[in-house]
Each structure stands twice: as C-alpha cells, then as structure tokens.
PDB file of N, CA and C in Angstrom:
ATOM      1  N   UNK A   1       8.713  -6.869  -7.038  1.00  0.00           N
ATOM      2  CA  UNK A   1       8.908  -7.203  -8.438  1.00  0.00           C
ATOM      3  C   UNK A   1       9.517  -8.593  -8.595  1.00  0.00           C
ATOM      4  N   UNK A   2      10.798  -9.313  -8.087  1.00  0.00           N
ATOM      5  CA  UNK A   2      11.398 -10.365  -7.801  1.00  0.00           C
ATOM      6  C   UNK A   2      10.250 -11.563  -7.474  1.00  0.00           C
ATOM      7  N   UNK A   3       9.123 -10.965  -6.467  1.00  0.00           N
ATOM      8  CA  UNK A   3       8.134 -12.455  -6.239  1.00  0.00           C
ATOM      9  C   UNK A   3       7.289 -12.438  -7.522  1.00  0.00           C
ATOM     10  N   UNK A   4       6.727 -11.076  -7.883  1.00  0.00           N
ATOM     11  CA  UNK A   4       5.824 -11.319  -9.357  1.00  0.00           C
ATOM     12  C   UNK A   4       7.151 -11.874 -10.903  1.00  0.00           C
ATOM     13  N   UNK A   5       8.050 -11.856 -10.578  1.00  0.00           N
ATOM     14  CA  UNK A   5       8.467 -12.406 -11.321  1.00  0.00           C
ATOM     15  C   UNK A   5       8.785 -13.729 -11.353  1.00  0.00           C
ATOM     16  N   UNK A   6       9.365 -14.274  -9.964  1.00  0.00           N
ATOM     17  CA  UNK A   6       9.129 -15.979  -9.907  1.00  0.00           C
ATOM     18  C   UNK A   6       8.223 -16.574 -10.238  1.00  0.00           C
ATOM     19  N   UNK A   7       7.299 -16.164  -9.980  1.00  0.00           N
ATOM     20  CA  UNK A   7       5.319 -17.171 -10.336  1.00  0.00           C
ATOM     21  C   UNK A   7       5.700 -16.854 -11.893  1.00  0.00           C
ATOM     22  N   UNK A   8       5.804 -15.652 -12.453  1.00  0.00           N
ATOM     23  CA  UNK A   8       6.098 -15.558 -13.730  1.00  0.00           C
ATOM     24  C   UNK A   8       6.536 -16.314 -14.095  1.00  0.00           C
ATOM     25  N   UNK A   9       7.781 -16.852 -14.535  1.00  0.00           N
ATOM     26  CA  UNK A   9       9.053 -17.340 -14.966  1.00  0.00           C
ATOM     27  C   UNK A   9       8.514 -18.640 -15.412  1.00  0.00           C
ATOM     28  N   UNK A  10       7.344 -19.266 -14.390  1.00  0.00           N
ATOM     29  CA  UNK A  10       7.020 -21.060 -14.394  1.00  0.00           C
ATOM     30  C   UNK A  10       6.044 -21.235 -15.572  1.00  0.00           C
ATOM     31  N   UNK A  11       6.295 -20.057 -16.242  1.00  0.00           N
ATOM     32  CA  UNK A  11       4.968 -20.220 -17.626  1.00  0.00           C
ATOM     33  C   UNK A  11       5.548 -21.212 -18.411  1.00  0.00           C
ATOM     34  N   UNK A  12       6.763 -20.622 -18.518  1.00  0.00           N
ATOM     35  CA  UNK A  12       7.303 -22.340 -19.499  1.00  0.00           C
ATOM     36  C   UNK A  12       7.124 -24.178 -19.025  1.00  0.00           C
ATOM     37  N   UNK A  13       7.237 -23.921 -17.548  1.00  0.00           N
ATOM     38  CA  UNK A  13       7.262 -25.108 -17.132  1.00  0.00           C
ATOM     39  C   UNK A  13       5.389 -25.459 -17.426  1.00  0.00           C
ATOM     40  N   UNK A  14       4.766 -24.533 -17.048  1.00  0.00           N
ATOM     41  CA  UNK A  14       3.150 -24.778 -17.063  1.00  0.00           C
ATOM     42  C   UNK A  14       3.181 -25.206 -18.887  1.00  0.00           C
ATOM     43  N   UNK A  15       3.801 -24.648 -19.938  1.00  0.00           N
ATOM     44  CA  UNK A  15       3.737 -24.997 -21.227  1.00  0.00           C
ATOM     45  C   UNK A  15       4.034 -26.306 -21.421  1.00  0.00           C
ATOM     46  N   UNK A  16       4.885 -27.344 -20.614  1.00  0.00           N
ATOM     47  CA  UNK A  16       5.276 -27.733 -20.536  1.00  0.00           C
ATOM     48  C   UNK A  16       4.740 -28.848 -19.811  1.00  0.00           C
ATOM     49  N   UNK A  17       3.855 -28.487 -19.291  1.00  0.00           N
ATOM     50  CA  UNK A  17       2.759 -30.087 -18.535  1.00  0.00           C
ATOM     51  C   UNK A  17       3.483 -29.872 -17.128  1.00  0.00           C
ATOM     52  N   UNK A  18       4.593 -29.444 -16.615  1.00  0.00           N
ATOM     53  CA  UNK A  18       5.651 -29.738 -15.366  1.00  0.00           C
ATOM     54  C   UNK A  18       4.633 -28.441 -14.443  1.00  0.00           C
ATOM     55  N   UNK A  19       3.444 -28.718 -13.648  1.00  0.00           N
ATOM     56  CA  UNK A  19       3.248 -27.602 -13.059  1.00  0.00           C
ATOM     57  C   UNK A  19       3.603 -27.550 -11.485  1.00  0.00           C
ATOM     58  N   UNK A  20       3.842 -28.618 -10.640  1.00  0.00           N
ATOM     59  CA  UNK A  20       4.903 -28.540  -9.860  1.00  0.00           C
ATOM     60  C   UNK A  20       5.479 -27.380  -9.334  1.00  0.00           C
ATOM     61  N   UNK A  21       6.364 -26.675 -10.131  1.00  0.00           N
ATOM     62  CA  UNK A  21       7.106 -25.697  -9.812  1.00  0.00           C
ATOM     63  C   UNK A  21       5.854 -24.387  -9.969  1.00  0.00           C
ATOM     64  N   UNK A  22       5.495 -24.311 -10.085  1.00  0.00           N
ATOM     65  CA  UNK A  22       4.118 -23.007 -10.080  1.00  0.00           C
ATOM     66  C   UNK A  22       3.602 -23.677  -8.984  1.00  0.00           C
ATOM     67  N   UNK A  23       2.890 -24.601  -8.682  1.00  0.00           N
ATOM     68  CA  UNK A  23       2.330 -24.475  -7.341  1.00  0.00           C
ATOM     69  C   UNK A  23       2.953 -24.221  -6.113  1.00  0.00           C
ATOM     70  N   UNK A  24       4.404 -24.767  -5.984  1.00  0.00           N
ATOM     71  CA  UNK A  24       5.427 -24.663  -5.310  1.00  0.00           C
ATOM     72  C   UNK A  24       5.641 -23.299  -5.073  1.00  0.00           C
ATOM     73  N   UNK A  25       5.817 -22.555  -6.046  1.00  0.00           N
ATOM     74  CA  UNK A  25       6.061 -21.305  -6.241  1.00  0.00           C
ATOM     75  C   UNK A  25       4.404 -20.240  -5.180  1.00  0.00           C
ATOM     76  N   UNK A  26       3.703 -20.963  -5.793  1.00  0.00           N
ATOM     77  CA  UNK A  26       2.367 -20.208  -5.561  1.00  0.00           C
ATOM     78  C   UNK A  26       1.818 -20.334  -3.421  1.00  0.00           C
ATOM     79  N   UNK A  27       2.642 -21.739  -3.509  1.00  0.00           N
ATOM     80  CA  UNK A  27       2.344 -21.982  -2.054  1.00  0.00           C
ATOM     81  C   UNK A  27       2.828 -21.047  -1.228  1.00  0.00           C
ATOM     82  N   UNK A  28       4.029 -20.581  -1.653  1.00  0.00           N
ATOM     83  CA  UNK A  28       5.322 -19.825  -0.972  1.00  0.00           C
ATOM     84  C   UNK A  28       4.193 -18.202  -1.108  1.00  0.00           C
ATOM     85  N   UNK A  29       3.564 -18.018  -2.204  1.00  0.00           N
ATOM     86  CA  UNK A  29       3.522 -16.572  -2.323  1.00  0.00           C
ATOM     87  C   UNK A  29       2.151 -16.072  -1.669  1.00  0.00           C
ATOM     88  N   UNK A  30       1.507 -17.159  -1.278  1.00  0.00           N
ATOM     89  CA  UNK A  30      -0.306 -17.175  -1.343  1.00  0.00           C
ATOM     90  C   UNK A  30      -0.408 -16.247  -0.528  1.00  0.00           C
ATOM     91  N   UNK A  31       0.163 -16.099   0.686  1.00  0.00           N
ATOM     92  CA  UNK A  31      -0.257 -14.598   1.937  1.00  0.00           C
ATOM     93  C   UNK A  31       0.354 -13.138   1.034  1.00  0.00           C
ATOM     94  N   UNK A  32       1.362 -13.121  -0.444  1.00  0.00           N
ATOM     95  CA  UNK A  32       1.807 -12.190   0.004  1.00  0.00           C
ATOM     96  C   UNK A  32       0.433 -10.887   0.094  1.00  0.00           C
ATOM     97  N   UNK A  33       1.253  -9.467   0.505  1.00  0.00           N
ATOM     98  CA  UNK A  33       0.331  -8.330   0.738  1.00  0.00           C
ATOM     99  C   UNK A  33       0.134  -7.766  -0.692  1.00  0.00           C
ATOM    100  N   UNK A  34       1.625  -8.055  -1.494  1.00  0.00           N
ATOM    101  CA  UNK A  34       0.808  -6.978  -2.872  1.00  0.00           C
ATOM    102  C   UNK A  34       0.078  -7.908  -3.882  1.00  0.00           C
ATOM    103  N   UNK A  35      -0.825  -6.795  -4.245  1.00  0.00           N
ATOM    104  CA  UNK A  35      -2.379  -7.021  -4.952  1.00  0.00           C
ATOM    105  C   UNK A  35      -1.445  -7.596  -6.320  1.00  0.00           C
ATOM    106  N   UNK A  36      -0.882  -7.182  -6.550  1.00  0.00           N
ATOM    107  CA  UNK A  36       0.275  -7.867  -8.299  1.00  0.00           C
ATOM    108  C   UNK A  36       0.352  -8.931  -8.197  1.00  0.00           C
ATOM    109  N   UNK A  37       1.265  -9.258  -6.820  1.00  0.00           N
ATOM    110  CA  UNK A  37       1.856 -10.795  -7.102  1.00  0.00           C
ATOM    111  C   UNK A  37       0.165 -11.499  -6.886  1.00  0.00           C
ATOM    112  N   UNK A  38      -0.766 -11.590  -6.033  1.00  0.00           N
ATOM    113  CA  UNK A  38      -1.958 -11.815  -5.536  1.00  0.00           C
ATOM    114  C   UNK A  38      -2.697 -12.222  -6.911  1.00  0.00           C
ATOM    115  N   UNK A  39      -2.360 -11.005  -8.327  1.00  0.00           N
ATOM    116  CA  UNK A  39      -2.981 -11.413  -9.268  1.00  0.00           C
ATOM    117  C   UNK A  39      -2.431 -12.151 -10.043  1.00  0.00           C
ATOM    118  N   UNK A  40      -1.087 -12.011 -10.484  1.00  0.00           N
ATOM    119  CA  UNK A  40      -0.482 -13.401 -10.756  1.00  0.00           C
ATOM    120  C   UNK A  40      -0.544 -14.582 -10.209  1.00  0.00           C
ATOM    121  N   UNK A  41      -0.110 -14.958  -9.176  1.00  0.00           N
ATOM    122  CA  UNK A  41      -0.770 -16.552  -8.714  1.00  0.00           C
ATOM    123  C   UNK A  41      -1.928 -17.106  -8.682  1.00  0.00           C
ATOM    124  N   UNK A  42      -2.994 -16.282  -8.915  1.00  0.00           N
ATOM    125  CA  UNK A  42      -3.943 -16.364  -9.121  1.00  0.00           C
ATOM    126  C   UNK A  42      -4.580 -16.998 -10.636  1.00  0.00           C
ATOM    127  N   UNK A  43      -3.705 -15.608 -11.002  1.00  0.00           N
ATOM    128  CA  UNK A  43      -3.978 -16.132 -12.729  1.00  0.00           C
ATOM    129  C   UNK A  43      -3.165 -17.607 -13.426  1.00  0.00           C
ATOM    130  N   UNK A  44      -1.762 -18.198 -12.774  1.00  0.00           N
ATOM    131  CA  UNK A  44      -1.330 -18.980 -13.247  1.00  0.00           C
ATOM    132  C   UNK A  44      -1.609 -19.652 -12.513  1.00  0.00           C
ATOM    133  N   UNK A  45      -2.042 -20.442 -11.150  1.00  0.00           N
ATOM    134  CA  UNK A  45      -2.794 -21.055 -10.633  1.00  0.00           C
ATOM    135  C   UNK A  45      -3.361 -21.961 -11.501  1.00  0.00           C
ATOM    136  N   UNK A  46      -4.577 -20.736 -12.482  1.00  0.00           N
ATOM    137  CA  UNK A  46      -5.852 -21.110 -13.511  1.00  0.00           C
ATOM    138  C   UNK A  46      -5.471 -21.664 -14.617  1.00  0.00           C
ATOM    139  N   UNK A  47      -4.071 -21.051 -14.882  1.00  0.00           N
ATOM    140  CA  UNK A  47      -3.198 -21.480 -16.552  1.00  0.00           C
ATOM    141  C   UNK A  47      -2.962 -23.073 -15.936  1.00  0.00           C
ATOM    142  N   UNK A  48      -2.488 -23.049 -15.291  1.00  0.00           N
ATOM    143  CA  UNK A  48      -1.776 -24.567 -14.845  1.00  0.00           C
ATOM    144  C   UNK A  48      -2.626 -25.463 -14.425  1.00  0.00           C
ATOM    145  N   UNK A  49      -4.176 -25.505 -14.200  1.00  0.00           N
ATOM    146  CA  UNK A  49      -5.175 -26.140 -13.758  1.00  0.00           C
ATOM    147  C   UNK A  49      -5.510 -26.652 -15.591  1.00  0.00           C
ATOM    148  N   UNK A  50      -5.939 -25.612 -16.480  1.00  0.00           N
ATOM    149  CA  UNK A  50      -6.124 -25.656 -17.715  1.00  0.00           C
ATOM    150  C   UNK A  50      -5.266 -26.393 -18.300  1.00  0.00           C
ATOM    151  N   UNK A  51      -3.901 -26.670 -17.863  1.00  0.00           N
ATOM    152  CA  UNK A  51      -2.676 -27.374 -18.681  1.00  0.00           C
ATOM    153  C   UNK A  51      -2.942 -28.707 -18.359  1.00  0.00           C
ATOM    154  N   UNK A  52      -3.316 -29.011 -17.180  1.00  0.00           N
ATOM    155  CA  UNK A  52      -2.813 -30.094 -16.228  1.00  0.00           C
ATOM    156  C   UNK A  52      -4.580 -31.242 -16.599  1.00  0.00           C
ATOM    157  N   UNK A  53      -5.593 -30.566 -17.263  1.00  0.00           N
ATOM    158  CA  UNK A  53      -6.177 -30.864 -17.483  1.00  0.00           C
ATOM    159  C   UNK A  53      -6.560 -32.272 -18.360  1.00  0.00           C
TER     160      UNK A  53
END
C-alpha cells in the first residue's frame, strides 16, 4: 500500500509540469511484483508523458 501510494502522491507534482519526481519514483518501483503498484506507474507514467507534452 505505502509503494502504491508514493507513485500516487506525485499527481500534484505531474499537475504541476515538475514530473521528475514520478519518474524517479516510477524507476524505483518498475520490477515491483504487485499487479496495483504495476498499474499505477503505469498509468502515471502516461499522465506525466501527457503533462510534459
């Protein structure tokens, strides 16, 4: 719950143009095993590609 919540948390920074800290975040999480966090970094990955645009 603690790792799906870190990738979480960087939504503001992704609102924010600063996506940095989400990839940072996302680098750290990319092997984990659960399918949750797997779909979160995934999904904000895509938010922060869309921001950064």
């Amino acid at each position: 719950m603690a790792r799906r919540s870190a990738i979480v948390s960087t939504y503001y920074f992704i609102r924010k143009n600063k996506i940095e800290h989400t990839f940072k975040i996302a680098e750290i999480l990319v092997n984990d095993t659960d399918e949750y966090v797997q779909k979160v970094v995934r999904s904000w990955i895509r938010k922060a590609g869309k921001w950064n645009e």
